[in-house]
Protein backbone atom coordinates (compact mmCIF):
# COMPACT_ATOMS: atom_id res chain seq x y z
CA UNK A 1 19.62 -22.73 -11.87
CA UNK A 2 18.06 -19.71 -13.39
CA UNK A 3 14.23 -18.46 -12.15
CA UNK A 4 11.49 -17.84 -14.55
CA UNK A 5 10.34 -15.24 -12.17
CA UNK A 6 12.39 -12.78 -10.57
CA UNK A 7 10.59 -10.14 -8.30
CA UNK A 8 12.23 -6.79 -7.53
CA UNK A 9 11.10 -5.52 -4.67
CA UNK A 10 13.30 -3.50 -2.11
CA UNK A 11 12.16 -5.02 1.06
CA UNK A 12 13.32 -8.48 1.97
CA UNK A 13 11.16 -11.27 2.29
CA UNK A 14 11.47 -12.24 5.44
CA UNK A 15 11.68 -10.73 9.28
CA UNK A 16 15.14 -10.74 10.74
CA UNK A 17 15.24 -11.37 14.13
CA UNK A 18 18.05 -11.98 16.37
CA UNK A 19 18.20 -15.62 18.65
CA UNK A 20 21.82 -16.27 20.97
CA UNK A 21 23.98 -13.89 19.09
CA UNK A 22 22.39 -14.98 15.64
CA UNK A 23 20.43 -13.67 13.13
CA UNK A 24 17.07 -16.11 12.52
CA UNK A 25 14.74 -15.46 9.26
CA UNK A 26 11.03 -16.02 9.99
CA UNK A 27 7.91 -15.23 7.58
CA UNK A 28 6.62 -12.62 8.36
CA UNK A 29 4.53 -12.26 11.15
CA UNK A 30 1.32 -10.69 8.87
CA UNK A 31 -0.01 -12.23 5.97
CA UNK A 32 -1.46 -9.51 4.08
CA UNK A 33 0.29 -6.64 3.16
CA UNK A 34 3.02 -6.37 -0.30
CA UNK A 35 5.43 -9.06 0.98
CA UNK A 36 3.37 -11.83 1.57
CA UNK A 37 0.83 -10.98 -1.24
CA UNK A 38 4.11 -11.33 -3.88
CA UNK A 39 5.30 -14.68 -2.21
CA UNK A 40 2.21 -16.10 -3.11
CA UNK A 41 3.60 -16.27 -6.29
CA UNK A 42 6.66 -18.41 -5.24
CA UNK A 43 5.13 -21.77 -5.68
CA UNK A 44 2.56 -20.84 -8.94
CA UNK A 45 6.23 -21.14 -11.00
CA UNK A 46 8.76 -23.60 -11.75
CA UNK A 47 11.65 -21.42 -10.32
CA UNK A 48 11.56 -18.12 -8.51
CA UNK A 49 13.41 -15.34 -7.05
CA UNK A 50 13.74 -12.46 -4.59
CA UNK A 51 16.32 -9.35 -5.63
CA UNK A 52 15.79 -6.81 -1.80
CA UNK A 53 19.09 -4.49 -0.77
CA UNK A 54 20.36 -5.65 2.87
CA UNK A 55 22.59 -2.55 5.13
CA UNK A 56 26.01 -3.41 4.85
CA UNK A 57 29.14 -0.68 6.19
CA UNK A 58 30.84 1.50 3.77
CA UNK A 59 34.32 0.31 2.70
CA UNK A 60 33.77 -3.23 4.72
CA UNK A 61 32.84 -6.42 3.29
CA UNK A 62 29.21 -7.57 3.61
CA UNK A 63 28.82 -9.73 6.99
CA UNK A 64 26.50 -11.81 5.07
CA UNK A 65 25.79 -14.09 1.53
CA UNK A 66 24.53 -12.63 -0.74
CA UNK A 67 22.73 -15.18 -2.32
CA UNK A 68 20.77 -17.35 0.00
CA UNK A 69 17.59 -19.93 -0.72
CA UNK A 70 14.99 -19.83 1.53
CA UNK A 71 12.48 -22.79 2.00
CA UNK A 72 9.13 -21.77 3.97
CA UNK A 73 5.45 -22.58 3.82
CA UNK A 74 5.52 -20.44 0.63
CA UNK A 75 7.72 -22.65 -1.04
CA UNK A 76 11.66 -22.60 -1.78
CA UNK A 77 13.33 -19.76 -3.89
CA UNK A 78 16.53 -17.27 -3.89
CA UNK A 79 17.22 -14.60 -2.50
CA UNK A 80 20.10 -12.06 -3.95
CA UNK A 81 20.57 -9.57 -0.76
CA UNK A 82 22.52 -6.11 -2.47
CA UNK A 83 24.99 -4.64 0.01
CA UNK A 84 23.67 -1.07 0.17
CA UNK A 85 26.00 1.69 2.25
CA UNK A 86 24.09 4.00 4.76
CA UNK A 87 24.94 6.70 2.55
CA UNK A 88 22.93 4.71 -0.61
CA UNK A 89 19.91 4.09 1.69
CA UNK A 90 19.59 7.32 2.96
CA UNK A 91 20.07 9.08 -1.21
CA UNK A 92 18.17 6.16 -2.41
CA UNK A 93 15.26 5.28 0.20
CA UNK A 94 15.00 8.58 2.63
CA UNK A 95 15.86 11.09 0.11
CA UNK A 96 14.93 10.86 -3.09
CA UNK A 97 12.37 8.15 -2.95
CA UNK A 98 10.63 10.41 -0.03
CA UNK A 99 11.36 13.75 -0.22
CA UNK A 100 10.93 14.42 -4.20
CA UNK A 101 8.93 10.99 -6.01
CA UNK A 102 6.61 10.67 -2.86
CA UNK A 103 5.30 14.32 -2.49
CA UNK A 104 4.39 14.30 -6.32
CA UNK A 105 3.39 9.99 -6.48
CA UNK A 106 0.41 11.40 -3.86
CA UNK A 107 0.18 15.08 -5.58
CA UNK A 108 1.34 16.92 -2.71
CA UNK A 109 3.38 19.19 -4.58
CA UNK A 110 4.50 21.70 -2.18
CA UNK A 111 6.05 19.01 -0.26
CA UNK A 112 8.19 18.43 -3.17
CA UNK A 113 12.13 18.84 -2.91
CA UNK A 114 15.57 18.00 -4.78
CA UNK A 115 17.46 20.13 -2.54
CA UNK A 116 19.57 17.14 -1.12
CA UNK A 117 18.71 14.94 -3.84
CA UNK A 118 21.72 12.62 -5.56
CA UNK A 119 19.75 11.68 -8.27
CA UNK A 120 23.09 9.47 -9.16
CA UNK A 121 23.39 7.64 -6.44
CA UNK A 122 19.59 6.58 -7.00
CA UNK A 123 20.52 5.54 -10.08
CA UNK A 124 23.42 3.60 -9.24
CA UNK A 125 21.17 1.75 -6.83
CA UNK A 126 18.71 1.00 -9.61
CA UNK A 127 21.27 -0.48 -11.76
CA UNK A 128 22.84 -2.87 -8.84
CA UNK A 129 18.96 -4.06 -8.41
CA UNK A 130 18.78 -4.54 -12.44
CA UNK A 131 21.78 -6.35 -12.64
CA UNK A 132 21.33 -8.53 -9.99
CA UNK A 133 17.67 -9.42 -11.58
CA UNK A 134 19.45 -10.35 -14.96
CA UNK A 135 21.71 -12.92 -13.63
CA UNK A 136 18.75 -14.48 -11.83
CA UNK A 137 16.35 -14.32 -14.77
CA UNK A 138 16.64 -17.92 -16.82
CA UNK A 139 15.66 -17.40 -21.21
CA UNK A 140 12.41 -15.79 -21.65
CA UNK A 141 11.65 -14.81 -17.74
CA UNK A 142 9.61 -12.52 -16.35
CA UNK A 143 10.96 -9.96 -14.27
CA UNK A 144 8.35 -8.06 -12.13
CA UNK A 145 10.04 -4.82 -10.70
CA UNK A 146 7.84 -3.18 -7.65
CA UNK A 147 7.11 0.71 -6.40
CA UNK A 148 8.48 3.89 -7.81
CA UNK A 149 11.72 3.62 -6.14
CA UNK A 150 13.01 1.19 -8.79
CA UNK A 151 11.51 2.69 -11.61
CA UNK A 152 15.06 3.06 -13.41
CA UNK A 153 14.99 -0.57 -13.67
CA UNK A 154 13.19 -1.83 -16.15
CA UNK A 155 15.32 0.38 -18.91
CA UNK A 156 18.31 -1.15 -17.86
CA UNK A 157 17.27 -4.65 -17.63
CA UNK A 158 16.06 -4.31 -21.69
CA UNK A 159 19.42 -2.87 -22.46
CA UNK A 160 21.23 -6.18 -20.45
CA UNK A 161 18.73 -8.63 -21.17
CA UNK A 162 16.06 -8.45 -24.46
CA UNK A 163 14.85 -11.62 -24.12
CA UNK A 164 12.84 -10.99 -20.87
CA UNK A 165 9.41 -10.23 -20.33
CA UNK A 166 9.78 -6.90 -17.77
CA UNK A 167 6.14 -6.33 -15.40
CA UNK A 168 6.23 -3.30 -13.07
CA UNK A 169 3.02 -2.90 -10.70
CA UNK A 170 2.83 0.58 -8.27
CA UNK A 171 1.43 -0.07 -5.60
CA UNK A 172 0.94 3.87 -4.96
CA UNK A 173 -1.09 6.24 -6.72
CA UNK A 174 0.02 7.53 -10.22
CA UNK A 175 -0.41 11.51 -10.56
CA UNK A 176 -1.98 13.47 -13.45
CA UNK A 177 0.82 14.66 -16.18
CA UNK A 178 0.71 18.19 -14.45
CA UNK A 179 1.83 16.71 -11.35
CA UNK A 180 4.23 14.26 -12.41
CA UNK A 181 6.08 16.24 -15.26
CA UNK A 182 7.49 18.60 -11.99
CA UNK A 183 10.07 15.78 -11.57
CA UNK A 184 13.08 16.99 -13.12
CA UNK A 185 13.99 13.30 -13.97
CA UNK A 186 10.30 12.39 -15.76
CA UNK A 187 11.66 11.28 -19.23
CA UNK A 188 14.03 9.23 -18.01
CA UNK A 189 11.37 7.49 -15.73
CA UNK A 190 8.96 7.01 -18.84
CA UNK A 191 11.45 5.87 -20.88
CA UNK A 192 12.04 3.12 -18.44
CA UNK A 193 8.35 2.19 -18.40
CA UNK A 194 8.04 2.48 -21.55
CA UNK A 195 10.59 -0.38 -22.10
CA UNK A 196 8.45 -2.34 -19.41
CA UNK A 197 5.84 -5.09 -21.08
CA UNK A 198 3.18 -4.70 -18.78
CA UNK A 199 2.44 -1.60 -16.53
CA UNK A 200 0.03 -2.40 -13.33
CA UNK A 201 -2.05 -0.31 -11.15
CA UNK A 202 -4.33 -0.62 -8.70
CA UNK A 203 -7.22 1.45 -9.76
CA UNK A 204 -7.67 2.70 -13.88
CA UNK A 205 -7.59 6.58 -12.74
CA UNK A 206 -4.31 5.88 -11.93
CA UNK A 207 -3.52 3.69 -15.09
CA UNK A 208 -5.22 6.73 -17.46
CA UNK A 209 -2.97 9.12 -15.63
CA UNK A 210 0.05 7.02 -16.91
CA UNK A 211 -1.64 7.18 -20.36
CA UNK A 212 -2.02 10.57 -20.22
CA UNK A 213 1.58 10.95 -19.48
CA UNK A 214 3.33 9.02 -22.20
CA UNK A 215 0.45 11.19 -24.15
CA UNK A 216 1.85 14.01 -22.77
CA UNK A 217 5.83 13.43 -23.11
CA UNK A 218 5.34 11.07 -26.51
CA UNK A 219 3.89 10.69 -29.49
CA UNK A 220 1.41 7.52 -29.32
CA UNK A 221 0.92 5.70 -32.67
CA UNK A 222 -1.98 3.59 -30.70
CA UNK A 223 -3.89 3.99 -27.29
CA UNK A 224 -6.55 1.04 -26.99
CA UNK A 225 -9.15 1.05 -24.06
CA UNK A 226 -11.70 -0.65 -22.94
CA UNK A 227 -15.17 0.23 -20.31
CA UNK A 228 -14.14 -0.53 -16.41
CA UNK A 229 -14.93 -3.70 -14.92
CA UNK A 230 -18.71 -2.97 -13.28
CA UNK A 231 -16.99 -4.05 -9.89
CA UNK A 232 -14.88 -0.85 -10.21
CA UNK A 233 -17.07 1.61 -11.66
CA UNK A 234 -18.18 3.71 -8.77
CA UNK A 235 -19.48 6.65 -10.30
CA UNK A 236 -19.80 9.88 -8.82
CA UNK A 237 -16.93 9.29 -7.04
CA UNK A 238 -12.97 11.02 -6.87
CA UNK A 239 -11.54 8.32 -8.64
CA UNK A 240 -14.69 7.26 -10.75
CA UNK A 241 -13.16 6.16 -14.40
CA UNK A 242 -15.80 4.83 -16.95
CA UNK A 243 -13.08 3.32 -18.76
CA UNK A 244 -9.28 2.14 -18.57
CA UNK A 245 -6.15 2.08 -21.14
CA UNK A 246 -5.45 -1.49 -21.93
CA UNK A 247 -2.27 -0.91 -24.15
CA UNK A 248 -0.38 1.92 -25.62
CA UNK A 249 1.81 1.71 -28.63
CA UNK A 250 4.69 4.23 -28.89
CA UNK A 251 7.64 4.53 -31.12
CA UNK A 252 6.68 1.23 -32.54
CA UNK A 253 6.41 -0.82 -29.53
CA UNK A 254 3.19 -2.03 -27.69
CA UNK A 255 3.22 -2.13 -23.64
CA UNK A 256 0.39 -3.25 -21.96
CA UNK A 257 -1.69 -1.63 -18.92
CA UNK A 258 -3.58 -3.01 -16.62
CA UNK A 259 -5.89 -1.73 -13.46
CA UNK A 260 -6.82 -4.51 -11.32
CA UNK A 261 -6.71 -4.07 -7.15
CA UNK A 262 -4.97 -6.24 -4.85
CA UNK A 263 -6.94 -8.38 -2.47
CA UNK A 264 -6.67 -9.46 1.28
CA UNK A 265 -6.27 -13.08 2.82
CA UNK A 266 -10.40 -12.74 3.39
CA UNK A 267 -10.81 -16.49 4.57
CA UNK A 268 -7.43 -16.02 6.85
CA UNK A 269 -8.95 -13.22 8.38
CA UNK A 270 -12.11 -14.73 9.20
CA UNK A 271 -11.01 -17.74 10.67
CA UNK A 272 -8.38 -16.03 12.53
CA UNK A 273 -10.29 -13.69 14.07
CA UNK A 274 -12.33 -16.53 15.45
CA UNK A 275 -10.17 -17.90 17.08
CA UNK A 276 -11.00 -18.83 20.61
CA UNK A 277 -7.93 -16.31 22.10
CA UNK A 278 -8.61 -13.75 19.94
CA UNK A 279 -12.51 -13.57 20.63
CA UNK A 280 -11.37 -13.61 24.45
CA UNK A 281 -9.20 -10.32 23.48
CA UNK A 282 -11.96 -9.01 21.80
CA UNK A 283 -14.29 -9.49 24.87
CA UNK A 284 -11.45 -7.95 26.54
CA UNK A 285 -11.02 -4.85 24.74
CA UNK A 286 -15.10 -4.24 24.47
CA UNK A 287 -15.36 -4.66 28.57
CA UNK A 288 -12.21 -2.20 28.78
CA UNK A 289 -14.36 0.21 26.53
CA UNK A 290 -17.70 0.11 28.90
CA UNK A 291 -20.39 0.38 26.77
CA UNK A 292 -18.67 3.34 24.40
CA UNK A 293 -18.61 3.11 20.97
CA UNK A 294 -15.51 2.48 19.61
CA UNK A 295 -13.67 3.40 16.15
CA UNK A 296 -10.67 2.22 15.15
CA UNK A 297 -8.19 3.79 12.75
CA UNK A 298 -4.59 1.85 11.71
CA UNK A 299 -2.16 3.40 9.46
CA UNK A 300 1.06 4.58 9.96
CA UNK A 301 2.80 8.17 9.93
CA UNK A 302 2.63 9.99 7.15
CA UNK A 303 1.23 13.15 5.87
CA UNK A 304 -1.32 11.97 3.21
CA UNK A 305 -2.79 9.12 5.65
CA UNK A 306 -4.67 12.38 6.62
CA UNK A 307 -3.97 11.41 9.99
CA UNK A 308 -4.56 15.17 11.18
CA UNK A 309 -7.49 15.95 9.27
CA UNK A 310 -9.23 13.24 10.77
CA UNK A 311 -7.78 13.91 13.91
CA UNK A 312 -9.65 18.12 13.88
CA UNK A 313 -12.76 16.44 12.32
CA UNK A 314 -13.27 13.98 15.93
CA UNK A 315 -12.46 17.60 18.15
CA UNK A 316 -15.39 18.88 15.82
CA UNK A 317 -17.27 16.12 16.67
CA UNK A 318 -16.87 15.97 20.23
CA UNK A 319 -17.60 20.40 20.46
CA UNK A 320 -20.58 19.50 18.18
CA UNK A 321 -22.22 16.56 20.00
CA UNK A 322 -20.86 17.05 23.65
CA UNK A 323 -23.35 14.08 24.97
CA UNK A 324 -21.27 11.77 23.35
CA UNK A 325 -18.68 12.37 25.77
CA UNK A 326 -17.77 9.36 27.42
CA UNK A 327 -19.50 7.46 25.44
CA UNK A 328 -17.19 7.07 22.06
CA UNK A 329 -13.81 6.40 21.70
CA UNK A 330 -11.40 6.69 19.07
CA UNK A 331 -8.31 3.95 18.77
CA UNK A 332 -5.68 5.31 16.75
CA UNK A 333 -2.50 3.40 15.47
CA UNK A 334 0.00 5.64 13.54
CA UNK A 335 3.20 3.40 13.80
CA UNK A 336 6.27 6.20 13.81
CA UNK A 337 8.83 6.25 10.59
CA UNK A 338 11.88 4.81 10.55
CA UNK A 339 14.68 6.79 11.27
CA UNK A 340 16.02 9.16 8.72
CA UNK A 341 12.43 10.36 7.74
CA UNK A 342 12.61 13.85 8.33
CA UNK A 343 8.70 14.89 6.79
CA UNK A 344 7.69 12.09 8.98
CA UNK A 345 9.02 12.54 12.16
CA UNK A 346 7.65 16.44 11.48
CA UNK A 347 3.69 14.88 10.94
CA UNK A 348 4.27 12.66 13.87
CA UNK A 349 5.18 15.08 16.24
CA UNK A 350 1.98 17.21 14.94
CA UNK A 351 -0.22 13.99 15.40
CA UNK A 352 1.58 13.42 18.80
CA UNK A 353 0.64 17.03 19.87
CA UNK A 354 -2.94 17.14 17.97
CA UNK A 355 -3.90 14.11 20.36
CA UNK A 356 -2.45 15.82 23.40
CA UNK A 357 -4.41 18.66 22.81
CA UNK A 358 -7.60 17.03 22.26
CA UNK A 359 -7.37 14.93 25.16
CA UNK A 360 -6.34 17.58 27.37
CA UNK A 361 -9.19 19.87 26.42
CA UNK A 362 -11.73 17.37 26.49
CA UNK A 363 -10.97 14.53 28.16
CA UNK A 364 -11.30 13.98 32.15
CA UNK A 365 -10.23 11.96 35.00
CA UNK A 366 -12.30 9.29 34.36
CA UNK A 367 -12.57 9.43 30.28
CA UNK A 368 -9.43 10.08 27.56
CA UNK A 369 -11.30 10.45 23.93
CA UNK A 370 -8.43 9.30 21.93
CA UNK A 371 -5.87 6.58 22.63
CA UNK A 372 -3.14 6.80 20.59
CA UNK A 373 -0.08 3.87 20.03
CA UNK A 374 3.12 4.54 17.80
CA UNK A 375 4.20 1.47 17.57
CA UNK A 376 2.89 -1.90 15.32
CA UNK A 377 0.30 -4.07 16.66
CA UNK A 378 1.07 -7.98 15.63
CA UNK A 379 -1.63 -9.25 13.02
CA UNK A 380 -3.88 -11.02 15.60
CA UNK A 381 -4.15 -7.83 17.73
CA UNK A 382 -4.96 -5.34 14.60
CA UNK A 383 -7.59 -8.12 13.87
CA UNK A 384 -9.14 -8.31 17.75
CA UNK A 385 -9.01 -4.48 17.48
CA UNK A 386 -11.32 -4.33 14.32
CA UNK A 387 -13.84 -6.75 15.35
CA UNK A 388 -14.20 -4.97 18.72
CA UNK A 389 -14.62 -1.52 17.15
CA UNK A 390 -18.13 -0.58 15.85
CA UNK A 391 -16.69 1.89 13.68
CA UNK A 392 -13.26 2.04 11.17
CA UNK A 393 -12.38 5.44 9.95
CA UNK A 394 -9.43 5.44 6.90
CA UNK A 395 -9.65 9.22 5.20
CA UNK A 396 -6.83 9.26 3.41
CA UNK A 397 -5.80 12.40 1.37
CA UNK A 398 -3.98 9.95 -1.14
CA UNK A 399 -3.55 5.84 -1.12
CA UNK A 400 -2.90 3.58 -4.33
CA UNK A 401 -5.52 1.33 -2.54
CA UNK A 402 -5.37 0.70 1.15
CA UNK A 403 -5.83 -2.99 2.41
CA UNK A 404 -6.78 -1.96 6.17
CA UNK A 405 -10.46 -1.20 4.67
CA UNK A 406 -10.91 -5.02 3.45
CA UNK A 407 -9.23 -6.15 6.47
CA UNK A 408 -11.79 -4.48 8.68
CA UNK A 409 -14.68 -5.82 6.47
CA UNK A 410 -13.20 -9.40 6.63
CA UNK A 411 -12.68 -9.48 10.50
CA UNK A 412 -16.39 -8.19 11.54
CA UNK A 413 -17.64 -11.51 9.39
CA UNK A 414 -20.85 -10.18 8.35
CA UNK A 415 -21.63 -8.69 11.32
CA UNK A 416 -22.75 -4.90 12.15
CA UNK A 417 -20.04 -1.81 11.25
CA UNK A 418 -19.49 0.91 9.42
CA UNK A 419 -16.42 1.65 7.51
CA UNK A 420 -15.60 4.95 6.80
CA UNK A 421 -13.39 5.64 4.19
CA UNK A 422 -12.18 8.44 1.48
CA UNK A 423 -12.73 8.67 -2.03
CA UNK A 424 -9.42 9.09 -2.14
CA UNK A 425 -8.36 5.34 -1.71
CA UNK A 426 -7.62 3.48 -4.05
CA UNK A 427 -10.36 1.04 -2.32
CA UNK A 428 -13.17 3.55 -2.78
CA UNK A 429 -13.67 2.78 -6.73
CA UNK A 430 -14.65 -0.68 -4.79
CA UNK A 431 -16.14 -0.46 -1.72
CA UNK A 432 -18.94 1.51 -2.53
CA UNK A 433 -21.15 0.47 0.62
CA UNK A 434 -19.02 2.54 2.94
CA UNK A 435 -19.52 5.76 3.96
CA UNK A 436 -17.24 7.31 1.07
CA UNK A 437 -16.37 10.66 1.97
CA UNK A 438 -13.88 13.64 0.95
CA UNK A 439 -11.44 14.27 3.31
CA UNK A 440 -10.34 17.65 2.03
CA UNK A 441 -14.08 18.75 2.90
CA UNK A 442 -14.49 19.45 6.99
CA UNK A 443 -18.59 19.56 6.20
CA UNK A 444 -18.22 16.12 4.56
CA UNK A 445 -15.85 14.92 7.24
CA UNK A 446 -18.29 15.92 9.78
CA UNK A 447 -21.40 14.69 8.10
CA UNK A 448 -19.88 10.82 7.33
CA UNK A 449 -18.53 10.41 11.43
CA UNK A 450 -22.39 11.57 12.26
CA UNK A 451 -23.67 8.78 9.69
CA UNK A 452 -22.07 6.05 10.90
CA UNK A 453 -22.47 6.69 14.34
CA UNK A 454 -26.27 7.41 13.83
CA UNK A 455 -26.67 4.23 11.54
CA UNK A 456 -29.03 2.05 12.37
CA UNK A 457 -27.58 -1.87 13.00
CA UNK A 458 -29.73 -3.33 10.42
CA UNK A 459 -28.14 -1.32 7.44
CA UNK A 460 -24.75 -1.53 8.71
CA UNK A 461 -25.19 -5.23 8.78
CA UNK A 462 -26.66 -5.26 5.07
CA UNK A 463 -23.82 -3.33 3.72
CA UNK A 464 -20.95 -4.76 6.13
CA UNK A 465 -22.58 -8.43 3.67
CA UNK A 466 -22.51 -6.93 0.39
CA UNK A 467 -19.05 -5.28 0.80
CA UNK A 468 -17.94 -9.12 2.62
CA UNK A 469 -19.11 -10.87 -0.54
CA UNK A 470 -16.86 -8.27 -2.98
CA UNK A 471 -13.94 -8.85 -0.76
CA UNK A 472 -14.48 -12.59 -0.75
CA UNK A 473 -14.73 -12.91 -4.82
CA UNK A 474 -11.74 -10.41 -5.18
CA UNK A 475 -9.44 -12.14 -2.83
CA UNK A 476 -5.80 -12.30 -2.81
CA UNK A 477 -5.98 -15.46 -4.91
CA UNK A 478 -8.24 -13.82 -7.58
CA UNK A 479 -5.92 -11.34 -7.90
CA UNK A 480 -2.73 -13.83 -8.27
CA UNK A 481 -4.33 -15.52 -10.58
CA UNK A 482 -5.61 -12.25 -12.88
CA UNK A 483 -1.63 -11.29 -12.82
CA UNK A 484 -0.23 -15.32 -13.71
CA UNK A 485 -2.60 -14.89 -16.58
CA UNK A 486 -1.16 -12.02 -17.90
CA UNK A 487 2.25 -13.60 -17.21
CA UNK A 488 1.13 -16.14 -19.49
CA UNK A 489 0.39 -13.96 -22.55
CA UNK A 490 3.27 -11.93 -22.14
CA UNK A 491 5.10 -15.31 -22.69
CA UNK A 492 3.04 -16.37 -25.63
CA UNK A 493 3.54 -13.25 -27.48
């Protein structure tokens, strides 16, 4: 039977882990994040499935089906593995994905390179994930393609298969024209989202930035907008946007935009946190501490996390305010990239060292200011960790939205914190009760960690409520339902 949803997404849906010699699929073992947030969608339709690329050996068969149908708590649907060689991954994933679309995707242009780019074995790649959508896709389906690494495929699912409805959502930033037109490949990218029915973003700077671009690259017969959503409209702001394209019109044919954030699993969160284990592990982890405050900071390797810039701005703090030694503590989780990352592995060695350094200079025998871990924590732990912490500090120099900051909000259930994030993120145009902050600016940097550490409990309790009760309306079912909607006039037009 054909699915009248097919999501393209190149992860898999599922953990693989291995049990007596065999390889066992489990959900995964977080339920926030992009994985779990798109399986939500599984049992809203009649009939879904899941296109992902599985490793397979060069020149060998495939030591696995490719088709498979998975039946968990989310509900039963397909999923169509694609065989991909080592050599695909690494052109397709390591490569190009990382080395030329994600320097520009996050404007870090002098990171850019197509030195050992094969832009047509990314291609290739794209077309085995649009063909393998197409035979899934039953009459009239919608086929929702995910992330800039697949943005070849909605063009060649129109030329297969007219009859679909094609939805693409980043869940990255989107760069200003300037930026993006550096790609050597950019009209062939717009071209394929132009053929797309609905374009998604998190946030509408990044949604005018794609107007811009098919402004900038096409002639537009029609551009229709409308004033941001008062939820979103944090003026003053790095990403501030009074108002957000809605549809574009271009060569005679209308695609529609949208800007609405993801949200977290804020109920999950809660009542897991409360759990009777995890409040003994966050007892734990608060007598380990002795009295000092504690921030917390979880992302993972990679340069515009801004990792390192917070990183300089706590060895300011601690030459600035030397009584605080001993007494605060920063928890930092920057889980290492896979292998075959080469950018990475260069801004994890620098974080690596940039930790050493700190702690060696002004730590002691009795005191080390920052722990650092490289490797995940499982969902409870991350969730012990932020309710212990007093403080969560997320600068990044670029993020389409970044869930950690609702995550931390959702797990201190009402009570006292501060979250410190950048204007940068995504998350920023929403959260406007944290301590926003510009992480490019080492007086700014400075002046935000001395806020929230100098905040008095009763404010950081009435904005910890106000940014709860935003999280709580703008859930990950709010959001599931905006998109279903728009599903639902796509198919009616």
């Amino acid at each position: 039977m054909a699915s009248s949803l097919v999501i393209v997404y190149h992860r898999q849906p599922y953990e693989e882990h291995s049990e007596d010699g065999k390889t066992v699929l489990k959900e995964n073992k977080s339920p926030n994040g992009i994985v779990p947030a798109l399986k939500g969608f599984i049992g809203q339709v009649d009939r879904a499935s899941w296109v992902a690329w599985k490793k397979s050996p060069a020149g060998k068969l495939p030591k696995f089906e490719r088709r498979i149908t998975v039946n968990d708590s989310y509900g039963s649907y397909e999923v169509v593995r694609l065989p991909l060689t080592p050599e695909q991954i690494n052109q397709f994933y390591h490569v190009v994905s990382k080395e030329a679309l994600w320097p520009i995707l996050n404007s870090f242009p002098s990171l850019y390179s197509t030195e050992n780019c094969q832009w047509a074995v990314f291609r290739e790649v794209n077309r085995l994930f649009a063909e393998a959508a197409c035979a899934e896709a039953a009459p009239g389906a919608v086929i929702w393609v995910h992330d800039y690494n697949l943005w070849l495929v909605p063009g060649m699912v129109r030329q297969m298969r007219p009859d679909v409805k094609i939805a693409f959502f980043h869940h990255t930033p989107f760069p200003a024209p300037d930026v993006f037109n550096i790609l050597p490949w950019r009209d062939e990218i717009l071209a394929s989202l132009l053929d797309c029915d609905l374009v998604g973003f998190h946030v509408p700077r990044y949604a005018r930035n794609f107007a811009a671009l098919v402004q900038s690259l096409r002639k537009v017969e029609h551009l229709v907008e409308r004033k941001v959503y008062p939820e979103l409209q944090a003026t003053g702001t790095a990403l501030s946007e009074p108002v957000t394209p809605v549809s574009i019109t271009v060569g005679g044919r209308r695609v529609r935009v949208d800007a609405f954030p993801i949200g977290t699993h804020a109920d999950l969160i809660r009542s897991t946190v409360q759990k009777p284990d995890n409040l003994a592990r966050v007892a734990h982890i608060r007598r380990e501490m002795g009295g000092q405050t504690v921030i917390v900071s979880i992302g993972r390797v990679d340069y515009a996390k801004g990792t390192r810039e917070m990183l300089l701005a706590f060895e300011r703090l601690l030459v600035r305010r030397p009584e605080l030694h001993g007494k605060v503590r920063l928890l930092v989780t920057a889980v290492a990239a896979a292998d075959g990352m080469r950018v990475y592995k260069r801004a994890q060695q620098a974080i690596e060292q940039l930790v050493g350094r700190i702690n060696g200079h002004h730590g002691s025998l009795t005191w080390t200011p920052i722990l650092l871990s490289t490797t995940p924590l499982t969902f409870e732990e991350t969730l012990s960790y932020y309710r212990a912490a007093d403080i969560c500090w997320i600068t990044p120099l670029r993020d389409g939205l970044n869930l950690v900051a609702k995550e931390f909000i959702a797990a201190h259930v009402n009570e006292s914190g501060v979250l410190v994030l950048s204007e940068f993120a995504g998350a920023a145009v929403e959260l406007q009760d944290a301590v926003l902050v510009n992480p490019y600016s080492l007086s700014q940097m400075d002046d935000a960690i001395d806020r929230a550490l100098d905040m008095p409990p009763q404010e950081q309790r009435e904005r910890m409520q106000r940014m709860d009760a935003l999280i709580s309306r703008y859930d990950i079912t709010h959001w599931t339902g905006h998109v279903l909607e728009l599903f639902a006039q796509l198919r009616a037009e």
